[in-house]
N, C-alpha and C. Protein backbone atom coordinates (compact mmCIF):
# COMPACT_ATOMS: atom_id res chain seq x y z
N UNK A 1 0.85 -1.19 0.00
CA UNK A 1 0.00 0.00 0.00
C UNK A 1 0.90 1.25 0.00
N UNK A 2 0.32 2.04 -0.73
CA UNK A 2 1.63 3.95 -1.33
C UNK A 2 1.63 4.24 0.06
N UNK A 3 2.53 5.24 0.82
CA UNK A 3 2.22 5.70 1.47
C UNK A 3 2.48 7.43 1.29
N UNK A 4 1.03 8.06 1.54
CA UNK A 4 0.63 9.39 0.91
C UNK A 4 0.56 10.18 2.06
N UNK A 5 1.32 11.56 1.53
CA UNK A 5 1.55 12.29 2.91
C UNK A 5 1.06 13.66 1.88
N UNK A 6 0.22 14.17 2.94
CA UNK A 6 -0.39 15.71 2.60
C UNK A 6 0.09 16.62 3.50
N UNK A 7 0.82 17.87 2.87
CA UNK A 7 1.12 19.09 3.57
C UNK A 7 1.03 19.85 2.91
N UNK A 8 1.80 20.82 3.69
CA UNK A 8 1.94 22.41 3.37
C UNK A 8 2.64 23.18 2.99
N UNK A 9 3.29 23.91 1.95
CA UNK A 9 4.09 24.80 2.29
C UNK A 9 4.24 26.73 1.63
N UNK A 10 4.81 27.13 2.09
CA UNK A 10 4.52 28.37 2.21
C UNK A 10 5.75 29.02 1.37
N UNK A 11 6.22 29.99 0.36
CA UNK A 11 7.01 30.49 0.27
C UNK A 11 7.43 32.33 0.17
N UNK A 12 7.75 33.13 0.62
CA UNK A 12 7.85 34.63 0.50
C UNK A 12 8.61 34.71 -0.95
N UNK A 13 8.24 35.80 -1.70
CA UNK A 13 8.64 36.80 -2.29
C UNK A 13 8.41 38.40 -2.34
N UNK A 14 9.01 39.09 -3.45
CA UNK A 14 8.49 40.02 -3.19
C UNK A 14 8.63 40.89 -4.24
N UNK A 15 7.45 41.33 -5.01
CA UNK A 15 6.65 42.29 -5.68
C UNK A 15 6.78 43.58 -5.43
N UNK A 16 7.33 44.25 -6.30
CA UNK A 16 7.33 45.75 -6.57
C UNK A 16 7.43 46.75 -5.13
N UNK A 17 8.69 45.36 -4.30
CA UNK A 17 9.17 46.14 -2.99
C UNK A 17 8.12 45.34 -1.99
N UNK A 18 7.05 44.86 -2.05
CA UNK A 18 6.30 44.06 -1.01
C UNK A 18 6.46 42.71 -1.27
N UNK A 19 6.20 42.41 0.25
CA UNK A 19 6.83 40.53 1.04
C UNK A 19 5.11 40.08 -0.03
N UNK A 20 5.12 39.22 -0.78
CA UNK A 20 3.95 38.36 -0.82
C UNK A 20 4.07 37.15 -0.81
N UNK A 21 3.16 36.37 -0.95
CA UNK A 21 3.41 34.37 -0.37
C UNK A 21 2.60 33.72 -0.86
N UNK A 22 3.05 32.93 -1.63
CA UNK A 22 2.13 31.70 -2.02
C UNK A 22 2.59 30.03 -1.54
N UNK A 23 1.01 29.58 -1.21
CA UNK A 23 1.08 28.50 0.09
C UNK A 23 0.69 27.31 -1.34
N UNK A 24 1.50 26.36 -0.94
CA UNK A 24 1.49 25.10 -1.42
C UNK A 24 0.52 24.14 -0.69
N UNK A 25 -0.08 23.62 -1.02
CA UNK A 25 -1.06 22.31 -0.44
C UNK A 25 -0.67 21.42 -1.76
N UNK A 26 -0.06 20.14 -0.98
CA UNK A 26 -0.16 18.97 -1.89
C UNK A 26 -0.14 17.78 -1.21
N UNK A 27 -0.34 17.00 -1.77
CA UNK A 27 -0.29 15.31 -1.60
C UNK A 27 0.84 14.62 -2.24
N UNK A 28 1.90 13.84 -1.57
CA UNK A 28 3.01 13.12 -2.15
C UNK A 28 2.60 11.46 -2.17
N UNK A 29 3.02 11.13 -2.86
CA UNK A 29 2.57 9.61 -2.75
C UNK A 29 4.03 8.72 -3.29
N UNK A 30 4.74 8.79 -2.07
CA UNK A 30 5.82 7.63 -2.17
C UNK A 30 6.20 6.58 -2.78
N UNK A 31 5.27 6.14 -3.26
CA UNK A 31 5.72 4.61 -3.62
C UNK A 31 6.52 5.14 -5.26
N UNK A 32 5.29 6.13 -5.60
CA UNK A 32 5.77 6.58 -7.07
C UNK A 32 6.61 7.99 -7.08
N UNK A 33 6.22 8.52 -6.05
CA UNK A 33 7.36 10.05 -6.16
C UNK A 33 6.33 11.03 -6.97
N UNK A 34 5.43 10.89 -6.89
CA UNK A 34 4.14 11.36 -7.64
C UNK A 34 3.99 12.21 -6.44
N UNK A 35 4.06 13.83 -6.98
CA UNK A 35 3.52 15.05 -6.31
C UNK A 35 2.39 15.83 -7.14
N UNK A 36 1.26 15.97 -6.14
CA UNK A 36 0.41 16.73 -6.73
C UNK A 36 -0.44 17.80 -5.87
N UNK A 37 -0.16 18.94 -6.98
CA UNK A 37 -0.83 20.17 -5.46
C UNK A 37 -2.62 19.72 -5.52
N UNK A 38 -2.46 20.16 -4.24
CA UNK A 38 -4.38 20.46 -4.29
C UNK A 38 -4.94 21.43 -4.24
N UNK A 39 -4.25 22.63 -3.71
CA UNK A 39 -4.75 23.91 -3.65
C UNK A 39 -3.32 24.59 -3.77
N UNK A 40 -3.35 26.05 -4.37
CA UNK A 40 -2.51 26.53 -4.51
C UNK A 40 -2.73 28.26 -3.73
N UNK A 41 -2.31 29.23 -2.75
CA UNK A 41 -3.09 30.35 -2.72
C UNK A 41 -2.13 30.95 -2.81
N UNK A 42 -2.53 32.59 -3.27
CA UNK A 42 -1.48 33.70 -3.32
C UNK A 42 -2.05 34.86 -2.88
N UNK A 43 -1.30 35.50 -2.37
CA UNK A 43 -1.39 36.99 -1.78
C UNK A 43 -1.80 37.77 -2.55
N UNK A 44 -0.91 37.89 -3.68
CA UNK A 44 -1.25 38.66 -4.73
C UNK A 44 -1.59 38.07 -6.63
N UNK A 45 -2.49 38.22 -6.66
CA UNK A 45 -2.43 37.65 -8.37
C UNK A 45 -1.34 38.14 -9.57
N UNK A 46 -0.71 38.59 -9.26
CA UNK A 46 0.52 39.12 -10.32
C UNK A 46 1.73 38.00 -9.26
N UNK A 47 1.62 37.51 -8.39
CA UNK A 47 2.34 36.46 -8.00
C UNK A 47 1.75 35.09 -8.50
N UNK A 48 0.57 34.77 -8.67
CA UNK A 48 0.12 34.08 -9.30
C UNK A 48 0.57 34.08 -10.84
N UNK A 49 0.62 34.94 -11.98
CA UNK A 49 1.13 34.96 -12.98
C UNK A 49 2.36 34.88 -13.16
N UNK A 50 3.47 35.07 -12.30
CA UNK A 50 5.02 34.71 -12.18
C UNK A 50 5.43 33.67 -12.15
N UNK A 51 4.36 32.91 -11.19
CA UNK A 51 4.90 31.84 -11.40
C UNK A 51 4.03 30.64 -11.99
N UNK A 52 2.88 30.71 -12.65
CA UNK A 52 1.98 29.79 -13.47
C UNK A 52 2.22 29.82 -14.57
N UNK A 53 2.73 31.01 -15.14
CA UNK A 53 3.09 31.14 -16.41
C UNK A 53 4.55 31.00 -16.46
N UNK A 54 5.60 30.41 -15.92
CA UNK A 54 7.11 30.40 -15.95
C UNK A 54 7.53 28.95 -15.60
N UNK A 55 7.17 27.80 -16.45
CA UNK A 55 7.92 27.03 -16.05
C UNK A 55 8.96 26.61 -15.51
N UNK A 56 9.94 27.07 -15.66
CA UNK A 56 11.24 26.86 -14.75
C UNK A 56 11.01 27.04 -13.12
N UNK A 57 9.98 28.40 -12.94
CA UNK A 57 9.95 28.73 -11.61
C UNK A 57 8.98 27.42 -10.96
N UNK A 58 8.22 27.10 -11.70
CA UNK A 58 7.12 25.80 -11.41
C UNK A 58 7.96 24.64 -11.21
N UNK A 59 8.97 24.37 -11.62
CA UNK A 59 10.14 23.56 -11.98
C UNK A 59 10.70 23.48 -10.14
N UNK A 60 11.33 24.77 -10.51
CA UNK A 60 12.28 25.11 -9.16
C UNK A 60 11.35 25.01 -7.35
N UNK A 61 10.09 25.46 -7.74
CA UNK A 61 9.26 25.62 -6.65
C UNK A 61 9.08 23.77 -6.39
N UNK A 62 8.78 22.61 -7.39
CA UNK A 62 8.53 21.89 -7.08
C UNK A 62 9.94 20.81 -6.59
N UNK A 63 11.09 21.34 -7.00
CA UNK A 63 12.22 20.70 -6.81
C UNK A 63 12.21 20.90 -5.30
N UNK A 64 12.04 22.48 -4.86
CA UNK A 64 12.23 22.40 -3.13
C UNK A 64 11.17 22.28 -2.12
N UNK A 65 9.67 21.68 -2.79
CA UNK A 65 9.09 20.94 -1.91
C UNK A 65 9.50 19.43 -1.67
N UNK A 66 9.79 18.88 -3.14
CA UNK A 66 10.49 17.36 -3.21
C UNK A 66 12.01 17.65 -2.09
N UNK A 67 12.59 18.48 -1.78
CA UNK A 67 13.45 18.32 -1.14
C UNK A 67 13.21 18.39 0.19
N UNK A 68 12.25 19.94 1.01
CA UNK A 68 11.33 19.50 1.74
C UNK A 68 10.98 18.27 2.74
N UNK A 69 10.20 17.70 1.99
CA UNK A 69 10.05 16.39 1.59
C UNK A 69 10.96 14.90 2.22
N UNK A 70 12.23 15.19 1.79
CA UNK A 70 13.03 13.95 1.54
C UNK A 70 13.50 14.54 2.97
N UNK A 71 13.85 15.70 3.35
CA UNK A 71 14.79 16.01 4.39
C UNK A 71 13.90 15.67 5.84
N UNK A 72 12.37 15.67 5.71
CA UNK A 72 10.96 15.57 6.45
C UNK A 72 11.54 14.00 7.04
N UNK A 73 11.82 13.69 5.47
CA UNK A 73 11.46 11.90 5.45
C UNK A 73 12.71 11.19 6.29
N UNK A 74 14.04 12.18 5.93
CA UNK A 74 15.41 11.58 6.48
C UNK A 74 15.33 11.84 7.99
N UNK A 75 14.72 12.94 8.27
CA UNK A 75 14.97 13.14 9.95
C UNK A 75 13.89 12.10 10.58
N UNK A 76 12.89 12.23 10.08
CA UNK A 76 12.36 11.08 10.86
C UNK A 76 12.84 9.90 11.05
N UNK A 77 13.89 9.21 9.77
CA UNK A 77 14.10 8.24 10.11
C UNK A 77 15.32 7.79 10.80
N UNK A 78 16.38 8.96 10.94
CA UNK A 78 16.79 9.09 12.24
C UNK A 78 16.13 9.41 13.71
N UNK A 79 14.99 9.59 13.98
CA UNK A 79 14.42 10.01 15.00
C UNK A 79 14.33 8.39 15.51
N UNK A 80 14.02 7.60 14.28
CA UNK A 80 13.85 6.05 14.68
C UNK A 80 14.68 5.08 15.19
N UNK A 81 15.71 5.26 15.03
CA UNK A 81 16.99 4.67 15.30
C UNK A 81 17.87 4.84 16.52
């Protein structure tokens, strides 16, 4: 059986001199490495267009939840040991 972990995450930028943030909600499902958001929110909608329309940044944003992720996954499993 996968085992599927749902969180959160949050990242700052900042727009024409202001802090804005868009929050990640997704579901990971381990077995396959299969990430998928479920909700996506933003502060501001011109932060929304920076990065929906820019693959690379969609790229990069999802590389450091997968890392996130793995570092979530490594400490716990030192916590076990």
């Amino acid at each position: 059986m996968p085992n599927i972990e749902h969180g959160q995450v949050s990242f700052d930028f900042k727009i024409e001199g202001k802090k804005e943030r868009a929050t990640f909600d997704y579901r990971y499902n381990d077995s396959n490495q299969n990430l998928d958001y479920t909700e996506i929110r933003y502060t501001n909608p011109k932060l929304q267009s920076l990065i929906e329309n820019n693959t690379k940044m969609m790229e990069n944003i999802d590389s450091l939840i997968r890392n996130i992720i793995e570092k979530k996954k490594s400490n716990e499993l030192k916590r076990t040991k």
